[in-house]
N, C-alpha and C. Protein backbone atom coordinates (compact mmCIF):
# COMPACT_ATOMS: atom_id res chain seq x y z
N UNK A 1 5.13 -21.69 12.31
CA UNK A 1 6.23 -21.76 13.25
C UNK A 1 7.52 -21.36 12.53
N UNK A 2 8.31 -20.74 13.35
CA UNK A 2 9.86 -20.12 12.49
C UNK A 2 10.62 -20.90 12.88
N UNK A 3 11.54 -20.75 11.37
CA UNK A 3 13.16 -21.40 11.93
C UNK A 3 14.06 -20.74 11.18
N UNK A 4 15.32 -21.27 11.62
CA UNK A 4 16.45 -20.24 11.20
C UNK A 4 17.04 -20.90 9.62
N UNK A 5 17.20 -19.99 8.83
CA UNK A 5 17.83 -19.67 7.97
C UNK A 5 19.10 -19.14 7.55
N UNK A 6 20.30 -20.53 7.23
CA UNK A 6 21.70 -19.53 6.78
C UNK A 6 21.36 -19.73 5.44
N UNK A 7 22.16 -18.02 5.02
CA UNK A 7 22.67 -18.00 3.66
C UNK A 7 24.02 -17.50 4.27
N UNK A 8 24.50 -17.60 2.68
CA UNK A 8 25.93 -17.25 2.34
C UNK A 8 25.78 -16.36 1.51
N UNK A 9 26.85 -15.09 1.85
CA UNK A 9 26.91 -13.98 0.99
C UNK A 9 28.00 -14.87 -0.22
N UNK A 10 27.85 -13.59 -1.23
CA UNK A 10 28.88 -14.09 -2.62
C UNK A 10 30.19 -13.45 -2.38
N UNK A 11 30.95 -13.07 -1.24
CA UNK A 11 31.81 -13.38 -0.24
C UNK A 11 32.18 -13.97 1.25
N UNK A 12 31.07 -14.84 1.15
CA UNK A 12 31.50 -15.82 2.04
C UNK A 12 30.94 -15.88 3.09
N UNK A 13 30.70 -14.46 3.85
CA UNK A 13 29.93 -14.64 5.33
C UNK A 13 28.85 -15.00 5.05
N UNK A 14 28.81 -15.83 6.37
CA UNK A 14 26.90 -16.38 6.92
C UNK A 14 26.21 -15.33 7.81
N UNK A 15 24.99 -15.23 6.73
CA UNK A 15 23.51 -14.23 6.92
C UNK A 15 22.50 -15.34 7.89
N UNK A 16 21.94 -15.13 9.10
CA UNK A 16 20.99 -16.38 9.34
C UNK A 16 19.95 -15.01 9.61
N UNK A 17 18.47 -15.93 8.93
CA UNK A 17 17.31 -15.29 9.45
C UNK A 17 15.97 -16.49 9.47
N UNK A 18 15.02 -15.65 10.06
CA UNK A 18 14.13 -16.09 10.33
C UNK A 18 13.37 -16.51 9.38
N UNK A 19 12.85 -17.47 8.91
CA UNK A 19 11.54 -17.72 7.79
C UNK A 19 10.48 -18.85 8.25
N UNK A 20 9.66 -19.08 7.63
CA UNK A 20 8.53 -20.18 8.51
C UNK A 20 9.09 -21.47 8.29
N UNK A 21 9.12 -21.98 9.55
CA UNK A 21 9.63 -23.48 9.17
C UNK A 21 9.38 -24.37 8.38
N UNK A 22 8.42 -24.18 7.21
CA UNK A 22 7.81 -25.63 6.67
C UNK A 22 8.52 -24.79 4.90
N UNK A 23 9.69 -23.79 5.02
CA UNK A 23 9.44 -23.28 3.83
C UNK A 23 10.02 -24.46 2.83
N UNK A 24 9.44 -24.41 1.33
CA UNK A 24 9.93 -25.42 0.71
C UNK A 24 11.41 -24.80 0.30
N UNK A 25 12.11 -25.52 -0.41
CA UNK A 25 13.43 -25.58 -0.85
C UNK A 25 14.80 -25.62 0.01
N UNK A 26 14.03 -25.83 1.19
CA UNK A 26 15.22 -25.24 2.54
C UNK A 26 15.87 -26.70 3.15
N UNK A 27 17.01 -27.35 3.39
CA UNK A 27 17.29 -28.29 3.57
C UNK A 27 17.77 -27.99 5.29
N UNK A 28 17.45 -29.44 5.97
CA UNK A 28 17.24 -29.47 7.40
C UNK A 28 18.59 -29.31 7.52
N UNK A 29 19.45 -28.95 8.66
CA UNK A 29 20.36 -28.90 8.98
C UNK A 29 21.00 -29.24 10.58
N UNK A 30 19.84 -29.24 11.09
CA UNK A 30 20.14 -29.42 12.84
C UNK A 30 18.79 -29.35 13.24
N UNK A 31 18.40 -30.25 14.03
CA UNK A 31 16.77 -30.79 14.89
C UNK A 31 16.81 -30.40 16.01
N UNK A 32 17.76 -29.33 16.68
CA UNK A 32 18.17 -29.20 17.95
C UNK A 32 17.09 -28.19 17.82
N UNK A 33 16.27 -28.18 19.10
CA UNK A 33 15.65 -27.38 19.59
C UNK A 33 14.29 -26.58 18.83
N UNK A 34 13.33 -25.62 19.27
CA UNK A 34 12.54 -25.08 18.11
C UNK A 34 12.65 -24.35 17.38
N UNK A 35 14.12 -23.70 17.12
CA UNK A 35 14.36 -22.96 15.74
C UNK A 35 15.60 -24.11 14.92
N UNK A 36 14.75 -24.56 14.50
CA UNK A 36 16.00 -25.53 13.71
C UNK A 36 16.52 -24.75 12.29
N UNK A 37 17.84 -25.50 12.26
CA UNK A 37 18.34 -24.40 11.26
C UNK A 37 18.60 -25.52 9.96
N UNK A 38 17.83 -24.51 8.70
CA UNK A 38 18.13 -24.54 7.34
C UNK A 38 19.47 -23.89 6.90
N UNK A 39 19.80 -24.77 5.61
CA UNK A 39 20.39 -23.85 4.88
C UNK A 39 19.74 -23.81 3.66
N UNK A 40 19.96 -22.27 2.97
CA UNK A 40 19.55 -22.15 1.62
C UNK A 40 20.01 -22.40 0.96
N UNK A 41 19.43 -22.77 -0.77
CA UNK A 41 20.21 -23.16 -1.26
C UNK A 41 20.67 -22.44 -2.57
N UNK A 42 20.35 -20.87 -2.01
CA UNK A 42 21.13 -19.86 -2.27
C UNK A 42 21.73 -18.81 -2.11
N UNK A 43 22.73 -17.97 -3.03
CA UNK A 43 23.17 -17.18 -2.00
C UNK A 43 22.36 -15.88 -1.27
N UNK A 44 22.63 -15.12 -0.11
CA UNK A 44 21.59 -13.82 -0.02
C UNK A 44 21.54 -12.91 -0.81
N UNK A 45 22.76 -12.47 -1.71
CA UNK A 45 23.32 -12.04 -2.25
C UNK A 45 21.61 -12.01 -3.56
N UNK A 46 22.27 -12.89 -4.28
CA UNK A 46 20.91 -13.59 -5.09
C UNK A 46 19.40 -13.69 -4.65
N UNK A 47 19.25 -13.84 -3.47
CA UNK A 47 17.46 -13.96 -2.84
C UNK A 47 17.34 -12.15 -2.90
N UNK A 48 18.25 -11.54 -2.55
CA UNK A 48 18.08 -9.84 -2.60
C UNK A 48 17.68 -9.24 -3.88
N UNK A 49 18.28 -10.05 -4.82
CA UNK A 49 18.73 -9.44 -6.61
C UNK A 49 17.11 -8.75 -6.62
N UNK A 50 15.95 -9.37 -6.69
CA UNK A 50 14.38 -8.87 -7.32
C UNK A 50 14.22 -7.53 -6.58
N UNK A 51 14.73 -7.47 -5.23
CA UNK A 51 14.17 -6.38 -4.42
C UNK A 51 15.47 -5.17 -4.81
N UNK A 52 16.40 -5.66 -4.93
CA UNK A 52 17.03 -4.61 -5.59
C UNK A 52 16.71 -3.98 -6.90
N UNK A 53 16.45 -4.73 -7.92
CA UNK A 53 15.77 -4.20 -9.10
C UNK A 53 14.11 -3.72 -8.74
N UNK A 54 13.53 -4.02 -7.97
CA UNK A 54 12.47 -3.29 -7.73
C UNK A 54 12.32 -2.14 -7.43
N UNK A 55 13.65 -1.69 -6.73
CA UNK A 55 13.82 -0.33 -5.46
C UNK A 55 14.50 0.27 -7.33
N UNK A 56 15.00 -0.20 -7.87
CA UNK A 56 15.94 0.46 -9.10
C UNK A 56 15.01 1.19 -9.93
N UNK A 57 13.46 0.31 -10.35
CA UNK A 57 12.30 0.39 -10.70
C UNK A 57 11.55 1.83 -10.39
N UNK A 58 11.39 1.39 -8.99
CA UNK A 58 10.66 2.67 -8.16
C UNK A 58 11.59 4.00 -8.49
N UNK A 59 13.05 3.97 -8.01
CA UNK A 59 13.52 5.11 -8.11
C UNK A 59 13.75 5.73 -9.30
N UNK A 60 13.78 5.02 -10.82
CA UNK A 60 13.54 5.50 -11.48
C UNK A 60 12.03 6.38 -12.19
N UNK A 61 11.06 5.90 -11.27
CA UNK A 61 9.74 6.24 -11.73
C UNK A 61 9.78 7.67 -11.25
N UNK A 62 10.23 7.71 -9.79
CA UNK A 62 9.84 9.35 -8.96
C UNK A 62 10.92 9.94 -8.84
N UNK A 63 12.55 9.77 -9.81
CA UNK A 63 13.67 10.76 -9.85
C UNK A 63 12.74 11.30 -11.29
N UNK A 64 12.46 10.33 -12.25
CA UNK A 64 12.19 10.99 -13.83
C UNK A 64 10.56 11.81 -13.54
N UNK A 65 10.13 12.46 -14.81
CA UNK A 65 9.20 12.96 -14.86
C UNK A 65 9.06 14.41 -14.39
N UNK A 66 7.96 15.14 -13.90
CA UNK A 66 7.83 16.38 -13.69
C UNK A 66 8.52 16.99 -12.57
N UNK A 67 7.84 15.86 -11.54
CA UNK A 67 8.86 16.33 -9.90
C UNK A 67 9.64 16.57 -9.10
N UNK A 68 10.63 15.59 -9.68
CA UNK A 68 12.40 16.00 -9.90
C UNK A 68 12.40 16.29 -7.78
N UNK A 69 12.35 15.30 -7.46
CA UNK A 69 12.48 15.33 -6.00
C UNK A 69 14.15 16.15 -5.86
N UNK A 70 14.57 16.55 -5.12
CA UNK A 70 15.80 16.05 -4.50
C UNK A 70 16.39 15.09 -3.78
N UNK A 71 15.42 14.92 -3.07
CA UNK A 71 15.66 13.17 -2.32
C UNK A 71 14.68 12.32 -2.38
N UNK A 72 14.75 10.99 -3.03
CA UNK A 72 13.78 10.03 -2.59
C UNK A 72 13.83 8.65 -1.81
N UNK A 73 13.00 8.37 -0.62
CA UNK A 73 13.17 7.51 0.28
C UNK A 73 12.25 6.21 0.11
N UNK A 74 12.87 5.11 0.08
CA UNK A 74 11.89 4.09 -0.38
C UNK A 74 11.81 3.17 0.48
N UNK A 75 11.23 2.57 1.45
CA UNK A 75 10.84 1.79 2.29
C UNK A 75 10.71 0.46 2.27
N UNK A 76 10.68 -0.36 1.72
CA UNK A 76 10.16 -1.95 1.33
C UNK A 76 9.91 -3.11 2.96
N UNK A 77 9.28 -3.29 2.82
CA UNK A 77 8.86 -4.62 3.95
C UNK A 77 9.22 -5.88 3.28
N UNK A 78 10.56 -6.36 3.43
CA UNK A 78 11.31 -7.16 2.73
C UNK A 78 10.94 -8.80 3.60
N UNK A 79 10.37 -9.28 3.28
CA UNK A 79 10.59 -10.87 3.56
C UNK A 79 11.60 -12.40 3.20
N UNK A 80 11.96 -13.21 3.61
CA UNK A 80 12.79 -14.08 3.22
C UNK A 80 12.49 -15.03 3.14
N UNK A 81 12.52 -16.15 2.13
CA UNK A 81 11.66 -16.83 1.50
C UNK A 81 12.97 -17.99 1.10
N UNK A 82 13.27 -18.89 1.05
CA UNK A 82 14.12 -20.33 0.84
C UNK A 82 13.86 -20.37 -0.71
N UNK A 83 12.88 -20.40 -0.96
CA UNK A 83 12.11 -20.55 -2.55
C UNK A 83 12.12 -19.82 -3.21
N UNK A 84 11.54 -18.50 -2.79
CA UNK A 84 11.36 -17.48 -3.56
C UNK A 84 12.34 -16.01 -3.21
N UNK A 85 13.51 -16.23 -2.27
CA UNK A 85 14.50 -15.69 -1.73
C UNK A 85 13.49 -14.05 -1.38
N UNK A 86 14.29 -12.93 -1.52
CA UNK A 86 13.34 -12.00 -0.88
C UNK A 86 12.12 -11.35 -1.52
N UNK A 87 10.89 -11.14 -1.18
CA UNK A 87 9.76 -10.83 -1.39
C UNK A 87 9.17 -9.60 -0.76
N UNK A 88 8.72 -8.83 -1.32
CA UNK A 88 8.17 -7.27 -0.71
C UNK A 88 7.16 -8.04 -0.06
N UNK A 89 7.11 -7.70 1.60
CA UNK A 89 6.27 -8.13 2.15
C UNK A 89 4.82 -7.66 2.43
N UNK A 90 3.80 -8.09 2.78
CA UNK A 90 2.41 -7.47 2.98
C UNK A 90 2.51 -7.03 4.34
N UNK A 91 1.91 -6.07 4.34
CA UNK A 91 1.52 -5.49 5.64
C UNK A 91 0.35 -5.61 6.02
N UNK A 92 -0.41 -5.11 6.61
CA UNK A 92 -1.63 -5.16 7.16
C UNK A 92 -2.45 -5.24 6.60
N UNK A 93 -2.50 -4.07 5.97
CA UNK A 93 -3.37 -4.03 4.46
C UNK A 93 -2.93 -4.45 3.53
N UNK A 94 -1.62 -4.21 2.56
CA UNK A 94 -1.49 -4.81 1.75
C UNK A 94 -0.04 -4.47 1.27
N UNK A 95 0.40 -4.60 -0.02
CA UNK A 95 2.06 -4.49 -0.61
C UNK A 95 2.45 -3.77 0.75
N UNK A 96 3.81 -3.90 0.85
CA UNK A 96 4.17 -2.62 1.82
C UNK A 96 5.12 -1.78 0.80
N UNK A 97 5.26 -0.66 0.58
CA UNK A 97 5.97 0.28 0.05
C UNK A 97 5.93 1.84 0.23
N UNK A 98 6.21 2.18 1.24
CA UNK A 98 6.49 3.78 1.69
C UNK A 98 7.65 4.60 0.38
N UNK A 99 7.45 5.59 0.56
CA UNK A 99 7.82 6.41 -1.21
C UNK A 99 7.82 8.05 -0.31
N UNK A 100 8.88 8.48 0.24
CA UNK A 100 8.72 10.07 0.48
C UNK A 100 10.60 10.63 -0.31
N UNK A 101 9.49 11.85 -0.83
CA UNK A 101 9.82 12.24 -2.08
C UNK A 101 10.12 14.00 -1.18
N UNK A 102 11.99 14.75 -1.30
CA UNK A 102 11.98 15.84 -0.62
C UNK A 102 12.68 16.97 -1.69
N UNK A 103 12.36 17.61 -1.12
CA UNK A 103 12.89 19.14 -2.16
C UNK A 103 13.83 20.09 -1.05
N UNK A 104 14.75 20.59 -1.47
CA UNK A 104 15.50 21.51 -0.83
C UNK A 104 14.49 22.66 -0.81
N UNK A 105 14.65 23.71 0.06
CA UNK A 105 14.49 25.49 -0.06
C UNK A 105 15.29 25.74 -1.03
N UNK A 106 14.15 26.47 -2.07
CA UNK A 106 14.80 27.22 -2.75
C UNK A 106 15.46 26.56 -4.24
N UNK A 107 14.69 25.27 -3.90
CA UNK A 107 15.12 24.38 -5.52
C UNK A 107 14.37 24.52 -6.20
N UNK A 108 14.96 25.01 -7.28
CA UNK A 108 13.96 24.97 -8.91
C UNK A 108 13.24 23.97 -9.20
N UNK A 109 13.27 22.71 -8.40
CA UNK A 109 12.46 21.97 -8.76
C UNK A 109 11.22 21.95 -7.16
N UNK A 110 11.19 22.33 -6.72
CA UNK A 110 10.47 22.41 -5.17
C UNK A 110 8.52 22.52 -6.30
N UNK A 111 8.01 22.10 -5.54
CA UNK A 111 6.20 22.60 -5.97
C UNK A 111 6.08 23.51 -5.44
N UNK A 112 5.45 24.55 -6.49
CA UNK A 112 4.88 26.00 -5.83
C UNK A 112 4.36 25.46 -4.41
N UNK A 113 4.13 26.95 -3.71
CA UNK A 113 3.35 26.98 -2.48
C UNK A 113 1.90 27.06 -2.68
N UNK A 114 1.04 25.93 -2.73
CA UNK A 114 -0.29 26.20 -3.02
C UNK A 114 -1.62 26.53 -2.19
């Protein structure tokens, strides 16, 4: 069952989202109704930090090396977590992480036409 989730950015505004109601670390805040609201007891700012260094991770793997994209697009299925703040989420099958990788016309780095 879900309930609502505030964080606080590390300027101040309130972020509210959805997470499962029984998450640990999340302190009750209001019994009103069936999305009762937590607060975290950190900032979003901070629950984001892993998924940002992850995406930092990835984009360094497929800018370096042979392929030399011109653009790369990275996708993440981001979850929110009280405990474990944000988490690459599973999808159906499994990690979620989409990765499309583009080349201009006519860039020296483009893959032959094979």
């Amino acid at each position: 069952m879900a309930a609502l989730m505030e964080f606080t950015t590390d300027n101040g505004a309130t972020v509210t989202v959805e997470v499962d109601r029984h998450a640990p670390g999340a302190q009750l805040v209001s019994r009103d109704g069936p999305h009762a609201l937590v607060r975290a007891g950190r900032t979003f700012d901070s629950a984001l930090e892993g998924i940002r260094s992850a995406a930092e991770s990835a984009l360094a793997v497929f800018r370096d090396g042979r392929l030399k994209p011109d653009g790369v697009e990275l996708e993440f299925g981001v979850k929110i977590t009280s405990e474990a703040g944000a988490v690459i989420a599973k999808s159906a099958l499994e990690g979620h992480l989409t990765v499309k990788l583009s080349w201009s016309p006519g860039s020296e780095n483009a893959p032959a036409a094979g």
